[in-house]
Each structure stands twice: as C-alpha cells, then as structure tokens.
Protein backbone atom coordinates (compact mmCIF):
# COMPACT_ATOMS: atom_id res chain seq x y z
CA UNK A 1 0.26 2.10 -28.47
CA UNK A 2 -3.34 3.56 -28.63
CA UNK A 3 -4.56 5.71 -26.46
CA UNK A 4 -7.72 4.94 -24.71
CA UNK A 5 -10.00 7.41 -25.35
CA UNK A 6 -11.94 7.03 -22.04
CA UNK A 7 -8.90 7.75 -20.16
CA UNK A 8 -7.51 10.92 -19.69
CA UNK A 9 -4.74 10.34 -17.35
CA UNK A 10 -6.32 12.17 -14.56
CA UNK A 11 -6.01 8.42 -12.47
CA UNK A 12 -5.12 5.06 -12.75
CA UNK A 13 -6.18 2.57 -15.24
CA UNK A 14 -8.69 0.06 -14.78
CA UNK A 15 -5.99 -2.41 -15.45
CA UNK A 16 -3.14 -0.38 -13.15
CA UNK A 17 -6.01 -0.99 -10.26
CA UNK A 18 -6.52 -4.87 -11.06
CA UNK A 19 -3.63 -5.72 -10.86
CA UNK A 20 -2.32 -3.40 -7.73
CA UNK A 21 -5.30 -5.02 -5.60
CA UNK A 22 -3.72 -8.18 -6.63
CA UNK A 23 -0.80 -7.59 -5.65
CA UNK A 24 -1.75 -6.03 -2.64
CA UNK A 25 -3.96 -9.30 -1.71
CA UNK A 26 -1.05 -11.87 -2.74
CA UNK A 27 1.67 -9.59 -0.78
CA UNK A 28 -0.60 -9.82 2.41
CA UNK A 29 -1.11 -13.61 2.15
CA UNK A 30 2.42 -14.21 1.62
CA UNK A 31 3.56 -12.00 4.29
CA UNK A 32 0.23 -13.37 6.76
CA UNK A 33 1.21 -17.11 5.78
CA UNK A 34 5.22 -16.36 6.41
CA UNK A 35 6.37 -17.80 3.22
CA UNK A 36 9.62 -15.86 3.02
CA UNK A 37 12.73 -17.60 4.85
CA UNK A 38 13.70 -15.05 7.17
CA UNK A 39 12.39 -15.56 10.56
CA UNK A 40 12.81 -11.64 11.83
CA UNK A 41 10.10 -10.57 8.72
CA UNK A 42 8.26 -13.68 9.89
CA UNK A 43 7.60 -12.49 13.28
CA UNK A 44 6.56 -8.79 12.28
CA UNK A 45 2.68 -8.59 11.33
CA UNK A 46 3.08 -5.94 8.30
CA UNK A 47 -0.37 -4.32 7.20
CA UNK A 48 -0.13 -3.72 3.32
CA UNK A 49 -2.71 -1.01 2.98
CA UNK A 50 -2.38 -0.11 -0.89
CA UNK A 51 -0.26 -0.99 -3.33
CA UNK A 52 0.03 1.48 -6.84
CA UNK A 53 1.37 0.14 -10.31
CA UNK A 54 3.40 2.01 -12.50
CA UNK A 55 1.12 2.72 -15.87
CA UNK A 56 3.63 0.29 -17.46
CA UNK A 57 3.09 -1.95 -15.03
CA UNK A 58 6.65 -2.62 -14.04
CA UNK A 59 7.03 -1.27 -10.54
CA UNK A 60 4.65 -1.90 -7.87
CA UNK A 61 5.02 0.46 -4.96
CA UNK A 62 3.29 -1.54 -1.70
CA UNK A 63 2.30 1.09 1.47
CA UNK A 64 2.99 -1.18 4.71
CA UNK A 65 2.69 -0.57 7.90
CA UNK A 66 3.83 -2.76 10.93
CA UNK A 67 1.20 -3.49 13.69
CA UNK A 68 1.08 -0.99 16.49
CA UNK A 69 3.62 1.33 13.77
CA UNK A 70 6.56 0.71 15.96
CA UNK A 71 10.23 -0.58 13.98
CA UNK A 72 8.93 0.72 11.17
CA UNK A 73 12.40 1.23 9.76
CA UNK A 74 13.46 -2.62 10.59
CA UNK A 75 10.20 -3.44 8.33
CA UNK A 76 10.84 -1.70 5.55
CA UNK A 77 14.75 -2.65 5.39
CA UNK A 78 13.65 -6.78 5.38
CA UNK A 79 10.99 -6.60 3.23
CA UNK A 80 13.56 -4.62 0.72
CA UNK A 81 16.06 -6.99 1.54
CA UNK A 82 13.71 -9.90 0.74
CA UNK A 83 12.21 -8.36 -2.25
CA UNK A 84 13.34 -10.93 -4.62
CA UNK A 85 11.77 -13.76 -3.25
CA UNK A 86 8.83 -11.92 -2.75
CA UNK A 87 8.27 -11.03 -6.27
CA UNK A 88 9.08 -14.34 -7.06
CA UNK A 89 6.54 -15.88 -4.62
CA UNK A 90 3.64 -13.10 -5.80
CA UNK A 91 4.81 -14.40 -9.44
CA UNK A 92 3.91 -18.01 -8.58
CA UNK A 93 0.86 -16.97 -6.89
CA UNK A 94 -0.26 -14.94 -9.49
CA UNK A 95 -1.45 -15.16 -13.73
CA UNK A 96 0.71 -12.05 -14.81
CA UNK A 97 2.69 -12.37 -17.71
CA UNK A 98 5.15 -10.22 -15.84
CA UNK A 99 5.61 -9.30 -11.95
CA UNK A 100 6.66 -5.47 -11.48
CA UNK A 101 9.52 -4.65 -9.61
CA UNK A 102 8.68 -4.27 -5.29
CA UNK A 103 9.23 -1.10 -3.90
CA UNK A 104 8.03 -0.40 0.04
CA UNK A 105 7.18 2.82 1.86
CA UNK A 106 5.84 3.54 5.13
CA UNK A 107 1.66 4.03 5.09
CA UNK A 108 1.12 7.20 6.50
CA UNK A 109 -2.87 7.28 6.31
CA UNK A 110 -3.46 6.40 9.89
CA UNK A 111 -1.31 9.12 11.02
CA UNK A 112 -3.12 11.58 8.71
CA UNK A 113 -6.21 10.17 10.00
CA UNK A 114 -5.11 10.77 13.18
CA UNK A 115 -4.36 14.56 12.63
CA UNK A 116 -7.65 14.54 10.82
CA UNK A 117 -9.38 14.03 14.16
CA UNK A 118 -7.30 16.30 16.12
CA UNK A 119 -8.44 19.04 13.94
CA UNK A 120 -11.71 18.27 14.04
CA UNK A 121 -11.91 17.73 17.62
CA UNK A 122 -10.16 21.42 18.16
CA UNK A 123 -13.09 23.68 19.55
CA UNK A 124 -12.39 26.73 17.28
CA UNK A 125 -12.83 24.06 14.16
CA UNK A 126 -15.92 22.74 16.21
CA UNK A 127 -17.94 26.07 16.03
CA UNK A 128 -17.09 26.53 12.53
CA UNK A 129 -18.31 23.63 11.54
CA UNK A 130 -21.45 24.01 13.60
CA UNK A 131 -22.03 27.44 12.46
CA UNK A 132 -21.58 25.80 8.36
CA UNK A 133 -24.50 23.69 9.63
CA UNK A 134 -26.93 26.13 11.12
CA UNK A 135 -26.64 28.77 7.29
C-alpha cells in the first residue's frame, strides 16, 4: 500500500475520521431510536461522545456514557452483549464496504472536565493565573 505522503502518522486519517463520525452518528440514532431487541439497553439513554477507527478500519472503539453516568457498568456489559446486532444494524444504515468490529469504553471527558474546573477554581491556581495575566 502507498503511503500518503501528507500523512505522517502523527493523527488519524481523513478517512479514519469519516467514517468514525459515521459511526458515531448511526450508533446514536440506533441506540436514540431503540432498534436493538433488548428492552433493559432500550430504557438506558447512552451518550456516544466519540468513536475512533482502527487505521485499518476494522475496529471501531465507541466512548459512551449513560445519562446522569450512573450503571455505567450495566451499559457497557449490554451494549457488548448486543454488539452483533448493532454492527449489523450500523451496516444496514450505512455505505461501507465493511463495518469494523464494536468495542465500548466508558467516556471519561466530563469527569476530566470536571477536575479541569476544580483546578482552576482552586485559589492558589487562581493567583497564578492572574499574575500570568498582569506580565
């Protein structure tokens, strides 16, 4: 295979982004429109916040969160359970010549964000900042 010479592997591809954000939007309507037979996964609202392809394309790993982040576990276990006839209903949905394998992980960036703001809100972090601002 050639290698593009615009691409240094320093990221994703153009390509590994198209199709993640397809994914990511055809996950979310499928999960949204309750499409999979299994009334528990039904019930939860799951946030898919990213999903990141593989540079061969052939696993797709989706970060999920359920609302409020509480039975986060219980998510994670049905949608891996399920993960079959969700890659067959995102392969319906979809135009890809082939759907990448589903894996699911827990979507820590609200938590980080959260920490984020705690440190900036601490007073010590306050005057440094402020004191950045003033030089």
């Amino acid at each position: 295979m050639a290698k593009n010479r615009f691409h240094h592997g320093e990221g994703p591809s153009q390509r590994q982004l198209r199709v993640a954000e397809l994914i990511r939007r055809t996950l979310s309507d499928v999960l949204l429109q309750g499409d999979v037979h299994d009334p528990d996964l039904n019930r939860m609202s799951i946030t898919v916040g990213e999903v990141r392809v593989s540079p061969d394309l052939k696993i797709a790993t989706a970060y999920v969160l359920p609302l409020g982040g509480a039975h986060r576990d219980e998510a994670i276990k049905a949608l891996a359970s399920h993960k079959g006839e969700l890659r067959h209903l995102i392969g319906k949905a979809t135009n890809l010549k082939f759907t990448p394998d589903l894996r699911f992980v827990i979507d820590e960036t609200f938590d980080q964000m959260d920490e984020t703001r705690r440190l900036f809100s601490d007073e010590r972090v306050r005057h440094d900042v402020e004191h950045d601002e003033e030089e």
